[in-house]
PDB file of N, CA and C in Angstrom:
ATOM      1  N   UNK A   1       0.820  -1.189   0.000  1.00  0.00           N
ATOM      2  CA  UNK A   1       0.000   0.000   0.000  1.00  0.00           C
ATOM      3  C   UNK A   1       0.867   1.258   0.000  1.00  0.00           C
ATOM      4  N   UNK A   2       1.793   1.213   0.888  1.00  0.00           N
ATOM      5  CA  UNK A   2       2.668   2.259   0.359  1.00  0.00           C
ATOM      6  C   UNK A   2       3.548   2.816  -0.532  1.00  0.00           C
ATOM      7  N   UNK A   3       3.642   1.271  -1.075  1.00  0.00           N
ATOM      8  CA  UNK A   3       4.773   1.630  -2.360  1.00  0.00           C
ATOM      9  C   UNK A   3       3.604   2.018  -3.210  1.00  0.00           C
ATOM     10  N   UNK A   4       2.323   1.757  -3.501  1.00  0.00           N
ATOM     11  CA  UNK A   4       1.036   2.240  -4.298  1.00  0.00           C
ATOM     12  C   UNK A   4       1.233   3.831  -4.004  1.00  0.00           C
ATOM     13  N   UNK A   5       0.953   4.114  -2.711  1.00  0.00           N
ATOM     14  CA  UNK A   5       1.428   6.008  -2.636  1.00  0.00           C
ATOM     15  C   UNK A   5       2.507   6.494  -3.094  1.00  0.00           C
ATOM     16  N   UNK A   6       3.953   5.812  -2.779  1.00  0.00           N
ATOM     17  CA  UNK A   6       4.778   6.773  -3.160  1.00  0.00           C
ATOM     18  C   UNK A   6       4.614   6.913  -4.800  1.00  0.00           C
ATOM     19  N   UNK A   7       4.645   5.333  -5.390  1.00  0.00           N
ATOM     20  CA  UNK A   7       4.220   5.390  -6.777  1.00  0.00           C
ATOM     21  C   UNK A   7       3.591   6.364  -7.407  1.00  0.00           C
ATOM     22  N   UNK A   8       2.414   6.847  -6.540  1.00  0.00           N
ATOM     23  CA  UNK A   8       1.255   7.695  -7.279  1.00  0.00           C
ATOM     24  C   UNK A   8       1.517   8.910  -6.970  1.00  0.00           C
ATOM     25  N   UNK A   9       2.258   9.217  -5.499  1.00  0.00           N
ATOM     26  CA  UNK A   9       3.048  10.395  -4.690  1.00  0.00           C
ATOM     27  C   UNK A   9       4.394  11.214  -6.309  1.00  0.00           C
ATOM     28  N   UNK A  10       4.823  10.039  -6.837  1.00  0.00           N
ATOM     29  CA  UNK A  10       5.803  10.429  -7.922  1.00  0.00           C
ATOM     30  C   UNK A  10       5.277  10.727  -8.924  1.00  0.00           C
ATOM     31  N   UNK A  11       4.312   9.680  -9.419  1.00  0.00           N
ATOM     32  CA  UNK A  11       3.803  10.109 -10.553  1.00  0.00           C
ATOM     33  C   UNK A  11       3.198  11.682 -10.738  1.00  0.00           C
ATOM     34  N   UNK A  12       2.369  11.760  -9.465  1.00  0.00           N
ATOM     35  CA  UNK A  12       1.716  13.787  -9.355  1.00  0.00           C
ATOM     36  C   UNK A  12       2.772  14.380  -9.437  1.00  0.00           C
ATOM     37  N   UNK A  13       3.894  14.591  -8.854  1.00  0.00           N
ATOM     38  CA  UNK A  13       4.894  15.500  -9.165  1.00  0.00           C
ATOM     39  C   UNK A  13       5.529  14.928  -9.900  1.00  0.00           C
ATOM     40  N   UNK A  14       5.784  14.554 -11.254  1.00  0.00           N
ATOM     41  CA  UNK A  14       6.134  14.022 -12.644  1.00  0.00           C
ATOM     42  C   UNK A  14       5.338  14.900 -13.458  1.00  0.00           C
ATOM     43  N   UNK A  15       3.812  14.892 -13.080  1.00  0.00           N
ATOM     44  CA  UNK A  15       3.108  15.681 -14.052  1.00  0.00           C
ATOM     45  C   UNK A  15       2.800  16.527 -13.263  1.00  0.00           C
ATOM     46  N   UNK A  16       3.040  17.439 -12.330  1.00  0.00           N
ATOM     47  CA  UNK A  16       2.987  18.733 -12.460  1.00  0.00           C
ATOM     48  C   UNK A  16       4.066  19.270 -12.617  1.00  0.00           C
ATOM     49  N   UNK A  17       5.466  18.661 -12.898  1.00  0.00           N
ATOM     50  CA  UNK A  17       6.858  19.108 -13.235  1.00  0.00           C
ATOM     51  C   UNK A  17       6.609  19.175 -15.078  1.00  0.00           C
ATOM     52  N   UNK A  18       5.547  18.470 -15.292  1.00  0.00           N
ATOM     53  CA  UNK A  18       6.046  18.622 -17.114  1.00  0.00           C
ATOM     54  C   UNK A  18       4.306  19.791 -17.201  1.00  0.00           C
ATOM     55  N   UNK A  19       3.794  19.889 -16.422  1.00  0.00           N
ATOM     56  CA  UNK A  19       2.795  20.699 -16.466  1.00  0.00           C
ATOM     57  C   UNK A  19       3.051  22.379 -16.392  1.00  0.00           C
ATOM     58  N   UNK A  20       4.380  22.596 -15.135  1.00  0.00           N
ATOM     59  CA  UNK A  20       4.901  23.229 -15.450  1.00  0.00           C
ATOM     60  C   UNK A  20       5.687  23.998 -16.424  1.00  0.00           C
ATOM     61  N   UNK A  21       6.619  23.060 -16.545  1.00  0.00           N
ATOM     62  CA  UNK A  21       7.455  23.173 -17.799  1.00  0.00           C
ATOM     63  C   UNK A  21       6.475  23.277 -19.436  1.00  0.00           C
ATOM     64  N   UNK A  22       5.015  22.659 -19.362  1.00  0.00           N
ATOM     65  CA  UNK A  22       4.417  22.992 -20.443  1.00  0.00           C
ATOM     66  C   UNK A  22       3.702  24.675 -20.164  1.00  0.00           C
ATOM     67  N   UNK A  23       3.614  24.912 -19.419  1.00  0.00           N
ATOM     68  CA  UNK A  23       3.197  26.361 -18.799  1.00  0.00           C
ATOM     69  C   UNK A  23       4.242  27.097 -18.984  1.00  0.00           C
ATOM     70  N   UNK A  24       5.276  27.037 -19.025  1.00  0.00           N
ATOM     71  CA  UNK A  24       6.636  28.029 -19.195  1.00  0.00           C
ATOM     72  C   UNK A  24       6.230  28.193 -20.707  1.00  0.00           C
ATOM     73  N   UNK A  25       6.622  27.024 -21.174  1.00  0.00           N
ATOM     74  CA  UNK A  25       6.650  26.650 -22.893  1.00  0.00           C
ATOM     75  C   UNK A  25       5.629  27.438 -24.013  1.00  0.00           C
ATOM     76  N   UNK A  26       4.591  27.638 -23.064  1.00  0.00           N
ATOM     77  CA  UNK A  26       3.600  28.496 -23.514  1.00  0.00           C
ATOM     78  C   UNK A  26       3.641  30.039 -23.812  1.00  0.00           C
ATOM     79  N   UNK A  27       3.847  30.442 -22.668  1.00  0.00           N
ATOM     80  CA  UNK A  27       4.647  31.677 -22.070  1.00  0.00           C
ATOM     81  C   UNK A  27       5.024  32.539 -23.239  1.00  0.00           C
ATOM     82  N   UNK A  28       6.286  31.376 -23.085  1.00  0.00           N
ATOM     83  CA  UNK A  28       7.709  31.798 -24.086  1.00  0.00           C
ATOM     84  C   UNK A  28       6.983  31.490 -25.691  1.00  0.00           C
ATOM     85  N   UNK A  29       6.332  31.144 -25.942  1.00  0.00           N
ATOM     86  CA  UNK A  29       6.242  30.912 -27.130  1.00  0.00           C
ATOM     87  C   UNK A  29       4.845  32.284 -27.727  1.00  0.00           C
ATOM     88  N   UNK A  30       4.175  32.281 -26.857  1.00  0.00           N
ATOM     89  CA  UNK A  30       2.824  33.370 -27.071  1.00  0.00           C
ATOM     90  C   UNK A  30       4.186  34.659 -27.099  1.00  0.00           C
ATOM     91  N   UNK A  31       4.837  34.884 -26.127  1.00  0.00           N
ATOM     92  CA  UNK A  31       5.658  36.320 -26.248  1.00  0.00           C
ATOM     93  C   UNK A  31       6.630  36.042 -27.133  1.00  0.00           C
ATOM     94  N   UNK A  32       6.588  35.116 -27.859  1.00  0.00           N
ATOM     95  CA  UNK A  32       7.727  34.988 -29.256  1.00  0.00           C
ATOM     96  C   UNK A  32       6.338  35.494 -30.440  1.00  0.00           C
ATOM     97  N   UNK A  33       5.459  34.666 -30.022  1.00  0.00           N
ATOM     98  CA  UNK A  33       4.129  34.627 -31.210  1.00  0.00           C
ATOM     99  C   UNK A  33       3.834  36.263 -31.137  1.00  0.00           C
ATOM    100  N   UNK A  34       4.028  37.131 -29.962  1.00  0.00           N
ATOM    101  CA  UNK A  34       3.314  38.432 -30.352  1.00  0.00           C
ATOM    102  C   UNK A  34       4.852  39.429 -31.152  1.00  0.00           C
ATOM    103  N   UNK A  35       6.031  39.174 -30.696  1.00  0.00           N
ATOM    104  CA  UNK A  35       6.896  39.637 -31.221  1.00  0.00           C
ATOM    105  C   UNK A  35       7.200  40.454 -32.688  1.00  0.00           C
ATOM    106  N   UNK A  36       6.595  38.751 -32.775  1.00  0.00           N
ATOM    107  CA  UNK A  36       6.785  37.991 -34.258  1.00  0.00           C
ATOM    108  C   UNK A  36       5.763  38.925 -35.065  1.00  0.00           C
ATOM    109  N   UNK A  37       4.412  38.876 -33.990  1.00  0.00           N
ATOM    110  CA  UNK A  37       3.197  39.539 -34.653  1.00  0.00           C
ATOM    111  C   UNK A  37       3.259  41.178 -34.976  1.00  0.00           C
ATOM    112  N   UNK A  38       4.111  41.897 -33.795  1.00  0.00           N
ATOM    113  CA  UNK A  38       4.725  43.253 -33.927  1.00  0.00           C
ATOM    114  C   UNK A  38       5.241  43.407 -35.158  1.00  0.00           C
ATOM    115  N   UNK A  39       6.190  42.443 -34.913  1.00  0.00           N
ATOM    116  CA  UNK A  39       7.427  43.434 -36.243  1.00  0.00           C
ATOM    117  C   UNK A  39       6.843  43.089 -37.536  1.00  0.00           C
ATOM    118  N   UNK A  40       5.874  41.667 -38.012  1.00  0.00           N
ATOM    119  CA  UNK A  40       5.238  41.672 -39.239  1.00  0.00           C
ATOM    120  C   UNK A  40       4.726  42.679 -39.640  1.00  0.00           C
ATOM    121  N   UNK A  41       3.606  43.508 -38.474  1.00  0.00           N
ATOM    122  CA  UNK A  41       3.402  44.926 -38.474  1.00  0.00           C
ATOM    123  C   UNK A  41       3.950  46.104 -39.367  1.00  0.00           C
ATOM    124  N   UNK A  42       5.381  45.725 -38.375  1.00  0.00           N
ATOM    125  CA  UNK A  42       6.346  47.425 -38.517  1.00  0.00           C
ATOM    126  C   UNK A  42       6.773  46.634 -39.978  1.00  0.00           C
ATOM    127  N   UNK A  43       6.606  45.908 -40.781  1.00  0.00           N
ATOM    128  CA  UNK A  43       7.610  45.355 -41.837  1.00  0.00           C
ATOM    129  C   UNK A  43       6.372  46.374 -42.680  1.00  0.00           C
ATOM    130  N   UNK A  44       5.664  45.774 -42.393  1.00  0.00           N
ATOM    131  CA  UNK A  44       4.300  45.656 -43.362  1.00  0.00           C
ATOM    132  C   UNK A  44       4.226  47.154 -43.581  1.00  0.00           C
ATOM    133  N   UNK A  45       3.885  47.628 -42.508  1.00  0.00           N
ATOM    134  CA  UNK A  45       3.836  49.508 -42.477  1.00  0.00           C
ATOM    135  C   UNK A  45       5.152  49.820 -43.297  1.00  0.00           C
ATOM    136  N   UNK A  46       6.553  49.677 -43.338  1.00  0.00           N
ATOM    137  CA  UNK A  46       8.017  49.838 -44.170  1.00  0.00           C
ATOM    138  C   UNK A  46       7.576  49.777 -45.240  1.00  0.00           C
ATOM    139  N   UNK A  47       6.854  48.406 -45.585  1.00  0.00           N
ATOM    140  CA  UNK A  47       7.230  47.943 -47.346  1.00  0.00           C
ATOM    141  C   UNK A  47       6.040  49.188 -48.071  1.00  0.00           C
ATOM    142  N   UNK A  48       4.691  49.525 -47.281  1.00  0.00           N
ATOM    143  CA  UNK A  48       3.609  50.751 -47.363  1.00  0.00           C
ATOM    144  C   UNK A  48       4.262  51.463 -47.529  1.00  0.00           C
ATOM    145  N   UNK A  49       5.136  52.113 -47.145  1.00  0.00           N
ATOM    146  CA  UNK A  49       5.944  53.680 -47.423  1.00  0.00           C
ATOM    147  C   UNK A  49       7.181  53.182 -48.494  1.00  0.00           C
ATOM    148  N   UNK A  50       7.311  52.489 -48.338  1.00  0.00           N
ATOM    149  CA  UNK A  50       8.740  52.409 -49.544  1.00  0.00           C
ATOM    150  C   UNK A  50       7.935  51.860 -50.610  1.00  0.00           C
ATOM    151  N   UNK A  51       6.979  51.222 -50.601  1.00  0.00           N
ATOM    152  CA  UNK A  51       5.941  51.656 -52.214  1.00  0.00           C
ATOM    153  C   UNK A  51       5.658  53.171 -52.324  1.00  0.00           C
ATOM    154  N   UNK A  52       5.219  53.803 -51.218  1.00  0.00           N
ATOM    155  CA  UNK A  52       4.351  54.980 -51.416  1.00  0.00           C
ATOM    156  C   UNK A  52       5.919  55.824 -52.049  1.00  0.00           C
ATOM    157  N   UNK A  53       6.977  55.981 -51.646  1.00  0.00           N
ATOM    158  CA  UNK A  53       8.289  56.411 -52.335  1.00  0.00           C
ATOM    159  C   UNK A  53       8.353  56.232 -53.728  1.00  0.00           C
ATOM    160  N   UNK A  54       8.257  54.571 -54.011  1.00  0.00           N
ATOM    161  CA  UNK A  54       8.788  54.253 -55.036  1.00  0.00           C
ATOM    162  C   UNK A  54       7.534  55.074 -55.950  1.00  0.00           C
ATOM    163  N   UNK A  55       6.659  55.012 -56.042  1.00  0.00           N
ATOM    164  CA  UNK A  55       5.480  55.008 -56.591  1.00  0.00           C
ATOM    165  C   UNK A  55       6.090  56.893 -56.783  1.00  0.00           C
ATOM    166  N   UNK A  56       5.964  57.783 -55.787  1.00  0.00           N
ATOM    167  CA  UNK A  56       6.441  58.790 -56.245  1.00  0.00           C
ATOM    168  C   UNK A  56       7.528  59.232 -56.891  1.00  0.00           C
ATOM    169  N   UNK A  57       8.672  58.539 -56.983  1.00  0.00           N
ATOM    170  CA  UNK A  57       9.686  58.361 -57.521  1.00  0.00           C
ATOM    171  C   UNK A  57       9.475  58.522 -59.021  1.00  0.00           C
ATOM    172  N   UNK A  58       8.823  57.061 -59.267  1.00  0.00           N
ATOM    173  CA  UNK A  58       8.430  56.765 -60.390  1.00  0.00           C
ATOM    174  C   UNK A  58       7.982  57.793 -61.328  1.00  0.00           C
ATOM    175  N   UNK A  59       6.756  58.375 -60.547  1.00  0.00           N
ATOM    176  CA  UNK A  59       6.134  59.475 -61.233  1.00  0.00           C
ATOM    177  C   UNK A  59       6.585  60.667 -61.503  1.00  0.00           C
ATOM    178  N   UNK A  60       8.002  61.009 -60.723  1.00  0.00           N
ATOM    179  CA  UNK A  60       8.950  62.215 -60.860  1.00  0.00           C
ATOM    180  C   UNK A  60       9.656  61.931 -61.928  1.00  0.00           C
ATOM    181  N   UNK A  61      10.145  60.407 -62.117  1.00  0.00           N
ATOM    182  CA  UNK A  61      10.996  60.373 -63.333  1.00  0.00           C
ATOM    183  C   UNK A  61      10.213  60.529 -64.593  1.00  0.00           C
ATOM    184  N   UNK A  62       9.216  59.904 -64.658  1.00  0.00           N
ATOM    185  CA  UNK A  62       7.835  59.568 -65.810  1.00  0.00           C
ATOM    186  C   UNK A  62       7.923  61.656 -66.375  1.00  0.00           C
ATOM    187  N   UNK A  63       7.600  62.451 -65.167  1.00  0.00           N
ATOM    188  CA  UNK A  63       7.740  63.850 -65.353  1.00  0.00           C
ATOM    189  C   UNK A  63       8.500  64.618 -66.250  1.00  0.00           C
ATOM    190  N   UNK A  64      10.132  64.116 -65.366  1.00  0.00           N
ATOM    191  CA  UNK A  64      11.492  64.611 -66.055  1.00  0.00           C
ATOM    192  C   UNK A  64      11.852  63.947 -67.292  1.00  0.00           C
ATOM    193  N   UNK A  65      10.963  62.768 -67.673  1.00  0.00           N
ATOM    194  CA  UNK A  65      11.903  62.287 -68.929  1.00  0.00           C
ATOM    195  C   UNK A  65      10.796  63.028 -70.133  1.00  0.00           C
ATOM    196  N   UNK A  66       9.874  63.040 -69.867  1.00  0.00           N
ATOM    197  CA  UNK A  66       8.450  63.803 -70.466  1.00  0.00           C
ATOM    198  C   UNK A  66       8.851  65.524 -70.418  1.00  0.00           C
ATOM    199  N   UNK A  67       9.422  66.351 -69.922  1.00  0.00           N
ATOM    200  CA  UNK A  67      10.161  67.051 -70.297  1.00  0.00           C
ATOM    201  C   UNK A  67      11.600  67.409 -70.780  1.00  0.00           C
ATOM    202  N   UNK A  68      12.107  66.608 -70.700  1.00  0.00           N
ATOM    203  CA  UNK A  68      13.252  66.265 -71.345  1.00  0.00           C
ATOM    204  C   UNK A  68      12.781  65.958 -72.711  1.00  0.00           C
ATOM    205  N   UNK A  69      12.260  65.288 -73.333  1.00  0.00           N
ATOM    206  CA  UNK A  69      11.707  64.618 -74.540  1.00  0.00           C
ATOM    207  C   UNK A  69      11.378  65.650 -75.181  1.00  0.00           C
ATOM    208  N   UNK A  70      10.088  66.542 -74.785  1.00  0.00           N
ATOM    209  CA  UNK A  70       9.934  67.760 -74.968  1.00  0.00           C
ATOM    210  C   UNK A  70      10.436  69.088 -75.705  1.00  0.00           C
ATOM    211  N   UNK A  71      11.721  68.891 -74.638  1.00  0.00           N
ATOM    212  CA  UNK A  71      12.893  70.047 -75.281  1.00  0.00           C
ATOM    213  C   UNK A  71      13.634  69.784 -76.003  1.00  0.00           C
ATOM    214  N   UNK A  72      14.341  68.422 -76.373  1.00  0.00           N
ATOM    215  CA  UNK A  72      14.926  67.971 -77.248  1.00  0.00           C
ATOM    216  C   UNK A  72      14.042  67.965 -78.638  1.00  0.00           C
ATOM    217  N   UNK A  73      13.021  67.618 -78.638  1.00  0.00           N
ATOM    218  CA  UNK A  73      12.287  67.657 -80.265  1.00  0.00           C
ATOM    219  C   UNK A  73      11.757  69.570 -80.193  1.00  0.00           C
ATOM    220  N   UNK A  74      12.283  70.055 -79.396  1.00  0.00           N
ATOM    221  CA  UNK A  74      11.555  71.756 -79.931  1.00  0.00           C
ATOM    222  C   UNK A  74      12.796  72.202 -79.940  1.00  0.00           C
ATOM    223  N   UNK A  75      14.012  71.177 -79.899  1.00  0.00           N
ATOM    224  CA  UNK A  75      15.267  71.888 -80.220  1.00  0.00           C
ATOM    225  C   UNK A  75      15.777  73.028 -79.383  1.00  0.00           C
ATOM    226  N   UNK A  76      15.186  72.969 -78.413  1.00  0.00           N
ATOM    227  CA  UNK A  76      16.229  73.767 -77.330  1.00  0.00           C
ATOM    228  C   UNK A  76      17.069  73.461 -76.223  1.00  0.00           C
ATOM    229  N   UNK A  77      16.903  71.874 -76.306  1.00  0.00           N
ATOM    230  CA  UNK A  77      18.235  71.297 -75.894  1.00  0.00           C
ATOM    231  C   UNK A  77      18.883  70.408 -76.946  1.00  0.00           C
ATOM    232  N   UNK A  78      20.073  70.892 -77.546  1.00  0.00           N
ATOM    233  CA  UNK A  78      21.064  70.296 -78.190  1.00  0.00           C
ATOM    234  C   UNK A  78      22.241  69.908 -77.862  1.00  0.00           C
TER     235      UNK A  78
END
């Protein structure tokens, strides 16, 4: 009968030692999971403005080569 307790005495603290350790595991992994979820964020908001750049960029050059073109066929840049 007693070796039945300690038996069952070990087994409870067996599983609340990996119950624990699955409770840490959690933890650490939700504050990795929101991290993770932040900076996808801040990426996401980056790649938004470095289109919104490129996109103006674009349209500055589209501008300058459209006047450039311009002056060259009215012959006042040679």
């Amino acid at each position: 009968m007693t070796e039945k307790l300690e038996l069952k005495s070990k087994e409870l603290t067996d599983l609340q030692e990996l119950l624990f350790r699955q409770q840490k595991l959690t933890s650490e992994l939700s504050q990795r999971l929101e991290n993770t979820e932040r900076q996808l964020h801040e990426s996401r908001l980056n790649v938004s403005s470095l289109e919104d750049k490129l996109r103006h960029a674009s349209e500055s050059t589209r501008e300058k080569e459209y006047l450039i073109l311009n002056l060259l066929e009215s012959g006042e840049l040679s």
